[in-house]
C-alpha atoms as a PDB file:
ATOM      1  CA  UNK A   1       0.000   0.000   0.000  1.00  0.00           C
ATOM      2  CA  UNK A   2       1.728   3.566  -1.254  1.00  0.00           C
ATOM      3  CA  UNK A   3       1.613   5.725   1.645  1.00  0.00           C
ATOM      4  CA  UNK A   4       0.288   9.497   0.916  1.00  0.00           C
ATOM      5  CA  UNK A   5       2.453  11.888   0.290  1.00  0.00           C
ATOM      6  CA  UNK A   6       3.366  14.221   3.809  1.00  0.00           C
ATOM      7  CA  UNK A   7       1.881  17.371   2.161  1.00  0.00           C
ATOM      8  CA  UNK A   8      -1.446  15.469   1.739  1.00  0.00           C
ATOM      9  CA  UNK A   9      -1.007  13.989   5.312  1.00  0.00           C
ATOM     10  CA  UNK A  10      -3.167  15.421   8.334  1.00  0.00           C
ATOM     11  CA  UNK A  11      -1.198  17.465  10.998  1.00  0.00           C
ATOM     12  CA  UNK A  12      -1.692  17.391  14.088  1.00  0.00           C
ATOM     13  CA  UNK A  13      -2.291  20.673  15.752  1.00  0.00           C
ATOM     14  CA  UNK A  14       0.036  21.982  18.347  1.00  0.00           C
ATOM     15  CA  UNK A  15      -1.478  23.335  21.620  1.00  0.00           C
ATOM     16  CA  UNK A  16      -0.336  26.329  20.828  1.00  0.00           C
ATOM     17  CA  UNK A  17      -1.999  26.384  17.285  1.00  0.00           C
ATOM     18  CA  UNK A  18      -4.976  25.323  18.611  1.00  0.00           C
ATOM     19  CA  UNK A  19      -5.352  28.550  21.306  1.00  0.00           C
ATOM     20  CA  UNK A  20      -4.719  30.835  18.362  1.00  0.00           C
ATOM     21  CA  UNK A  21      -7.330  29.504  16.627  1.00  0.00           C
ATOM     22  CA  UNK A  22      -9.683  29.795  19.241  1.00  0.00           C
ATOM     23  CA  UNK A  23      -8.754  33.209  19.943  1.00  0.00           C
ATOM     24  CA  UNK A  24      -9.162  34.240  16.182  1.00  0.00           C
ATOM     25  CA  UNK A  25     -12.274  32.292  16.089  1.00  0.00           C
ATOM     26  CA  UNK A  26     -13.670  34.502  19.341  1.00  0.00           C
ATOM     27  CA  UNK A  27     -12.197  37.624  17.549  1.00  0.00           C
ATOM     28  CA  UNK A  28     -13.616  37.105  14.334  1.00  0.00           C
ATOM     29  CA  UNK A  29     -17.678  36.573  16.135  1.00  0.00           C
ATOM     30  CA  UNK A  30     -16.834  39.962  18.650  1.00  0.00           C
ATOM     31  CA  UNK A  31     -15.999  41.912  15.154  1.00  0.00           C
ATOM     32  CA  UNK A  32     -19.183  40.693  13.552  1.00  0.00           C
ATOM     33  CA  UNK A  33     -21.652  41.531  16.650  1.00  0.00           C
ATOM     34  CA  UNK A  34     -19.810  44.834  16.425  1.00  0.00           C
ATOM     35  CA  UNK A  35     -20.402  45.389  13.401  1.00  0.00           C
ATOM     36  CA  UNK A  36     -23.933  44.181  13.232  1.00  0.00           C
ATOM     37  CA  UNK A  37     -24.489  47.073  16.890  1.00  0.00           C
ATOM     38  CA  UNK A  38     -22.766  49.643  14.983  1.00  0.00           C
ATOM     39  CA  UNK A  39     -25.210  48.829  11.346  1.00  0.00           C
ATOM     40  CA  UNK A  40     -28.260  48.415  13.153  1.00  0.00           C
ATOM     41  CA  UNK A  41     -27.156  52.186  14.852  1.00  0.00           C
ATOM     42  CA  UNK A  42     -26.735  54.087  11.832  1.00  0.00           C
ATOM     43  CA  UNK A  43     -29.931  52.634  10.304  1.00  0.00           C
ATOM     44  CA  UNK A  44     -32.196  53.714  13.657  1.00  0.00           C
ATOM     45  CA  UNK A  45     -30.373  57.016  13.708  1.00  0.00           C
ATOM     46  CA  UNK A  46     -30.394  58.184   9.778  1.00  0.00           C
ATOM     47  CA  UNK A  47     -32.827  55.321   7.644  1.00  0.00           C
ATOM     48  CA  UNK A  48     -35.798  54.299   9.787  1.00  0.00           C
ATOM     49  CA  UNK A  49     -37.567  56.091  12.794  1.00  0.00           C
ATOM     50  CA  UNK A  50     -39.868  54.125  15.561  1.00  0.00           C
ATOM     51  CA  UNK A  51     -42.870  55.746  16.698  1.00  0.00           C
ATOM     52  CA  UNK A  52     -45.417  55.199  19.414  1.00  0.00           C
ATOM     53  CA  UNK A  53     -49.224  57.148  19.067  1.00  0.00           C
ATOM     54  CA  UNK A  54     -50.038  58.533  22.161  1.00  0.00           C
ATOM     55  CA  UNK A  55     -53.120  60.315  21.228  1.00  0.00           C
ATOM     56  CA  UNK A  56     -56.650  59.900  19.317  1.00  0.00           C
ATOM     57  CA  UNK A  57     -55.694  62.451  17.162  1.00  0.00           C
ATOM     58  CA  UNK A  58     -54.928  60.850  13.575  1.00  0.00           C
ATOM     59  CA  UNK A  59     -58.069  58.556  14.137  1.00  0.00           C
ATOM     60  CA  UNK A  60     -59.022  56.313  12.209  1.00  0.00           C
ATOM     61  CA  UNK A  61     -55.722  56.338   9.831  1.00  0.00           C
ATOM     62  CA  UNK A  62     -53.804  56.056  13.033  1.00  0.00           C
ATOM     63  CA  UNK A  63     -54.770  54.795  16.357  1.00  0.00           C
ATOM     64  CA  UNK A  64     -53.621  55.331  19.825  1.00  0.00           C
ATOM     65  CA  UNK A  65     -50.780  53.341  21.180  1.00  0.00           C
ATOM     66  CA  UNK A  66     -49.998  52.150  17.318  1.00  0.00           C
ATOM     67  CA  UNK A  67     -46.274  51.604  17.266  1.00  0.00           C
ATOM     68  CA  UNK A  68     -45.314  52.486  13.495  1.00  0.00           C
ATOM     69  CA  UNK A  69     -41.716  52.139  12.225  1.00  0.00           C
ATOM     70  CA  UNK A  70     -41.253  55.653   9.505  1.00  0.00           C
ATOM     71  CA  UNK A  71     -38.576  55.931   6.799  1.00  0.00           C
ATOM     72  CA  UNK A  72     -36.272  59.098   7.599  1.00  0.00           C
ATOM     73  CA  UNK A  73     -35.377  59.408   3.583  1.00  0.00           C
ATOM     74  CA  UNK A  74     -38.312  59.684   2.357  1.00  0.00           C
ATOM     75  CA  UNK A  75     -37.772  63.266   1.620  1.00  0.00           C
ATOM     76  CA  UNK A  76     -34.087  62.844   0.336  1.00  0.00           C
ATOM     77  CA  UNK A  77     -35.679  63.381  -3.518  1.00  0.00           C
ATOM     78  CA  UNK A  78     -38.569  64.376  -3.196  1.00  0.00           C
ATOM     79  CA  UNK A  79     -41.241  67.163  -1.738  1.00  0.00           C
ATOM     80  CA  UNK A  80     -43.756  66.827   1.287  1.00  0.00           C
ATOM     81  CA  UNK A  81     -47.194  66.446  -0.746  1.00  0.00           C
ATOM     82  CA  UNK A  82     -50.355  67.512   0.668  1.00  0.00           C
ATOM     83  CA  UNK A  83     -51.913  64.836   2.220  1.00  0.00           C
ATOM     84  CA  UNK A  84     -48.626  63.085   3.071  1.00  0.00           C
ATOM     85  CA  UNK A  85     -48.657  61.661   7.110  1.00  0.00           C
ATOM     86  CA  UNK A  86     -45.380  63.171   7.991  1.00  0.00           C
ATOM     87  CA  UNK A  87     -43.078  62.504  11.370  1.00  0.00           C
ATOM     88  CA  UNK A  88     -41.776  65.840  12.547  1.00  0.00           C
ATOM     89  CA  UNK A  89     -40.425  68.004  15.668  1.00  0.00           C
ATOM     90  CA  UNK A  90     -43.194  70.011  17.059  1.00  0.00           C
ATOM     91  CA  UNK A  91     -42.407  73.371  16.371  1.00  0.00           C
ATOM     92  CA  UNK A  92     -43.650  74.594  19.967  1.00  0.00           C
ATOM     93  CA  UNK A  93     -41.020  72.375  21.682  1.00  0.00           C
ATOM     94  CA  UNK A  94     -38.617  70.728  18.997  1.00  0.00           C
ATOM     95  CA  UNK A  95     -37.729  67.868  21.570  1.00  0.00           C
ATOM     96  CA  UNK A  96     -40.706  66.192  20.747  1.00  0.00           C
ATOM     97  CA  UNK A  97     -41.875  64.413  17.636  1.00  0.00           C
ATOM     98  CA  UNK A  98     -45.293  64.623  16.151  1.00  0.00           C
ATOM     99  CA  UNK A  99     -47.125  62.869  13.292  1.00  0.00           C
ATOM    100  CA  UNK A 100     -49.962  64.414  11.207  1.00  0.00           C
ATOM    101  CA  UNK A 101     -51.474  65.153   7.951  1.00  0.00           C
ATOM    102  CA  UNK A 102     -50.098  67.911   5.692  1.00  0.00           C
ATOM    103  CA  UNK A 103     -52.643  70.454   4.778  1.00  0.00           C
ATOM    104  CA  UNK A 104     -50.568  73.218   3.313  1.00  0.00           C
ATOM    105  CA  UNK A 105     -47.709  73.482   1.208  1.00  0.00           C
ATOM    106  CA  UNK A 106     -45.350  76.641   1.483  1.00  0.00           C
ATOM    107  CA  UNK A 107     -47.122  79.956  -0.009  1.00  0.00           C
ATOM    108  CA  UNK A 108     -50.141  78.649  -0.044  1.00  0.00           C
ATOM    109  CA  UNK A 109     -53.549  79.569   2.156  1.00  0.00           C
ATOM    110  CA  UNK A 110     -55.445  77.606   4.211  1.00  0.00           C
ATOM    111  CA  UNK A 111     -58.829  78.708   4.530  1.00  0.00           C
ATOM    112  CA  UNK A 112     -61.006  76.692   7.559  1.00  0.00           C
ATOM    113  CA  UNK A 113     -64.512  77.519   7.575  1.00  0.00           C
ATOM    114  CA  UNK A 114     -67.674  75.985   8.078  1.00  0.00           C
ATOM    115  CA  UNK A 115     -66.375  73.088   9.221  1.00  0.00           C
ATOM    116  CA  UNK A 116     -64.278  72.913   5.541  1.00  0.00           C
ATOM    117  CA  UNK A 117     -60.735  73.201   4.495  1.00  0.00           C
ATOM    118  CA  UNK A 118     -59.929  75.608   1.038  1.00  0.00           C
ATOM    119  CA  UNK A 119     -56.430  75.968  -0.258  1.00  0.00           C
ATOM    120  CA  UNK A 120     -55.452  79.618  -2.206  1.00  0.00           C
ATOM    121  CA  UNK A 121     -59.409  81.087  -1.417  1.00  0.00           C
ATOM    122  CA  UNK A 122     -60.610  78.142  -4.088  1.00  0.00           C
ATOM    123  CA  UNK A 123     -64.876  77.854  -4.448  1.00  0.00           C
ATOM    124  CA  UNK A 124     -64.400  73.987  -3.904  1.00  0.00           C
ATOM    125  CA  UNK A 125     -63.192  72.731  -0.401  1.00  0.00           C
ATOM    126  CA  UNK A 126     -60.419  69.877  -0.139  1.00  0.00           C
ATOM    127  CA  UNK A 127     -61.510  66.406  -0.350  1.00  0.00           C
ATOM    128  CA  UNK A 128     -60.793  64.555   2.953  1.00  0.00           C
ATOM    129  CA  UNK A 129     -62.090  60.919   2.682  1.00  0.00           C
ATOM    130  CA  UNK A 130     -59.651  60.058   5.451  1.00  0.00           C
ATOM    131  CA  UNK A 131     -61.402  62.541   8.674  1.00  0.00           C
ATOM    132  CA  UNK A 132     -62.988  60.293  11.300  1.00  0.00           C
ATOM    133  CA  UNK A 133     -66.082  62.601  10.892  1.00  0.00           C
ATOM    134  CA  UNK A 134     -67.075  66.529   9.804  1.00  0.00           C
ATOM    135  CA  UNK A 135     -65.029  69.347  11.642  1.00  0.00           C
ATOM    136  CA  UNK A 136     -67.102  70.551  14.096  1.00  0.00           C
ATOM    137  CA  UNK A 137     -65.248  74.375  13.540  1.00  0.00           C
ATOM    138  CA  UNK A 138     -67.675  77.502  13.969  1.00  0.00           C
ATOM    139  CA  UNK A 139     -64.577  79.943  13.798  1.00  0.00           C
ATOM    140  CA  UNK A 140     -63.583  80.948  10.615  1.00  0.00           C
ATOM    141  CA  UNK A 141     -59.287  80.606  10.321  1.00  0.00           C
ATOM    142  CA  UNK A 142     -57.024  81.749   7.498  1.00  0.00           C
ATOM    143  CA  UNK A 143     -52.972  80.500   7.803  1.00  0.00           C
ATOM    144  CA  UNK A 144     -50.594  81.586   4.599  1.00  0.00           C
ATOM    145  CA  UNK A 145     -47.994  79.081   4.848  1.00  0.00           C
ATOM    146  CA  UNK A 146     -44.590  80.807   4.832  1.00  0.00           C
ATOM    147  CA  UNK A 147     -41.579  79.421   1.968  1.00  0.00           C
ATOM    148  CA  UNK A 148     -40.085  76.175   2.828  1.00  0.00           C
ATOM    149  CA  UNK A 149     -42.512  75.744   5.437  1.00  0.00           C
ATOM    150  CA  UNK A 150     -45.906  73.340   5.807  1.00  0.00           C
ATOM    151  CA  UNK A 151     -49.582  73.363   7.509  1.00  0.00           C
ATOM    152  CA  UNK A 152     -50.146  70.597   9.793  1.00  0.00           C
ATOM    153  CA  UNK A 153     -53.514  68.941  11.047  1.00  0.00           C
ATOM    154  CA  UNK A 154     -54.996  65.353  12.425  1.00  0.00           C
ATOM    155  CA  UNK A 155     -57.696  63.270  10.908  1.00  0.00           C
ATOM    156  CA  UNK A 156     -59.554  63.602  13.931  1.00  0.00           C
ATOM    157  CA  UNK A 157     -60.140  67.489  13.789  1.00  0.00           C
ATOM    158  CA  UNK A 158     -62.120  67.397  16.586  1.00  0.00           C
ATOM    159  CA  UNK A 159     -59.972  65.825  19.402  1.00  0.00           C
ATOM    160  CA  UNK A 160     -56.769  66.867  17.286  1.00  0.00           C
ATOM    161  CA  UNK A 161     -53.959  69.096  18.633  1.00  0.00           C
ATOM    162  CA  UNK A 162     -52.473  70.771  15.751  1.00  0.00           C
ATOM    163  CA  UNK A 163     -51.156  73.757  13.812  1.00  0.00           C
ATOM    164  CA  UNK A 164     -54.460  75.610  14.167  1.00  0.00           C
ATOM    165  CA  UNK A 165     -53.476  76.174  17.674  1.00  0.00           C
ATOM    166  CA  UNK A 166     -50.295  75.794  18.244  1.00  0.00           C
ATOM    167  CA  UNK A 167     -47.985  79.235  18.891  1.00  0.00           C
ATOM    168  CA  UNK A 168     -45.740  78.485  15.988  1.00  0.00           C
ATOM    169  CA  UNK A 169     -48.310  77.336  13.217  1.00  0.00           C
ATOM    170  CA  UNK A 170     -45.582  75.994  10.476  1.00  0.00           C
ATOM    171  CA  UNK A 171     -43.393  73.722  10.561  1.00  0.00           C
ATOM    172  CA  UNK A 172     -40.061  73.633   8.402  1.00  0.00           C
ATOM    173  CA  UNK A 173     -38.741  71.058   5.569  1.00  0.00           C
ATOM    174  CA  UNK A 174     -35.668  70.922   7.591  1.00  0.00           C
ATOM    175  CA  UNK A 175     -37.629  69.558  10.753  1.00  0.00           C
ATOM    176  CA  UNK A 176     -39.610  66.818   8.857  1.00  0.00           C
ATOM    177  CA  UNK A 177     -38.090  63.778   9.969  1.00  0.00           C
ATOM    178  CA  UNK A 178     -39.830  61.139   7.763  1.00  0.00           C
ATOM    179  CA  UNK A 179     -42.529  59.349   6.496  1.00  0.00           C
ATOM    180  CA  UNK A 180     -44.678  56.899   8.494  1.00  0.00           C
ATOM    181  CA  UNK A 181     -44.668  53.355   6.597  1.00  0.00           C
ATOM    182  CA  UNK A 182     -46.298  50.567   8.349  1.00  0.00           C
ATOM    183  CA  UNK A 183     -47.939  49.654  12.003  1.00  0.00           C
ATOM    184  CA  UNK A 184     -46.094  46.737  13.788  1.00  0.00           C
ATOM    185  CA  UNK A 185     -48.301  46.417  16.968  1.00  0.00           C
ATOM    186  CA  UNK A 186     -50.856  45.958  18.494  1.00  0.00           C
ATOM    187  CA  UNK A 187     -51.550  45.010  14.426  1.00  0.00           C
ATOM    188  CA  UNK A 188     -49.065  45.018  10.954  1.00  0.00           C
ATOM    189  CA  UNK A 189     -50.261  46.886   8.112  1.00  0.00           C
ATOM    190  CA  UNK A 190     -49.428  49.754   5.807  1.00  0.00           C
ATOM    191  CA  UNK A 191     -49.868  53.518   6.835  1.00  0.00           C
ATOM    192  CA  UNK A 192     -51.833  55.064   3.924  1.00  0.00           C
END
């Protein structure tokens, strides 16, 4: 019987050898958790946003205690559109985020009266299949919506705290932080 040749031939590992490989076996699985912690940082902190509802106020397109995960570049290419749900920092108090509806783009008027929504003093009011139920508003309200700047309000005008009465009624592109995409508890679905 030929015996194989001593390249082909298993070697035994030394003691030594075999600690080493341990070690860079130990190394190499620390360096890959790292990296995963320091991926799944950057994508919380500049690609997706987690948000909790605390309020009744985008009812029934959003309910309370919804937890809804938002994109943060949705916005990267595009414009805000009217009607877009939007994630952004209150403008009264910047530390905190809000999510609503946007009414009005920049330089344009919003117009709230009997209970109605017109944009730029138009004869036709603003289709809003998505309200909870008519806006209960006696008070007539005019906004113009400054440059680079939007109008904010909930689906559920009546129970909603928005721009209509907030001290600082617009809030800028720069502090829209994204777009809401899909609810993840207490059910899973898209945000439309």
């Amino acid at each position: 019987m030929a015996k194989n040749p001593p390249e082909l031939e298993k070697k035994e590992l030394t003691a030594e050898e075999k600690r080493k490989k341990v070690r860079n076996e130990i190394i190499s699985w620390i360096l890959i958790i790292a990296a995963g912690f320091i991926m799944a940082l950057i994508v919380n902190k500049y690609v997706i946003i987690k948000v909790e509802i605390p309020t009744c106020s985008m009812e029934n397109t959003i309910m309370t205690d919804d937890r809804l995960i938002g994109n943060r570049l949705s916005y990267m290419i595009s414009k805000p559109k009217r009607g877009d749900i939007v994630i952004f920092k209150w403008p009264d108090d910047r530390s905190q985020n809000y999510i609503k509806r946007i009414i009005g783009l920049p330089n344009e008027t919003v117009t709230i009266k009997d209970g109605k929504v017109y944009i730029n003093h138009s004869e036709t009011p603003l289709e809003e299949a998505y309200l909870k139920e008519p806006m209960e508003q006696e008070e007539e309200m005019e906004f113009l919506v400054p440059e680079g700047c939007y109008f904010m309000m909930g689906d559920n005008r009546n129970l909603s705290d928005d721009a209509r009465y907030w001290e600082s009624k617009y809030v800028p592109l720069d502090d829209i932080i994204g777009k809401p995409l899909f609810r993840y508890s207490p059910s899973f679905g898209f945000v439309k």
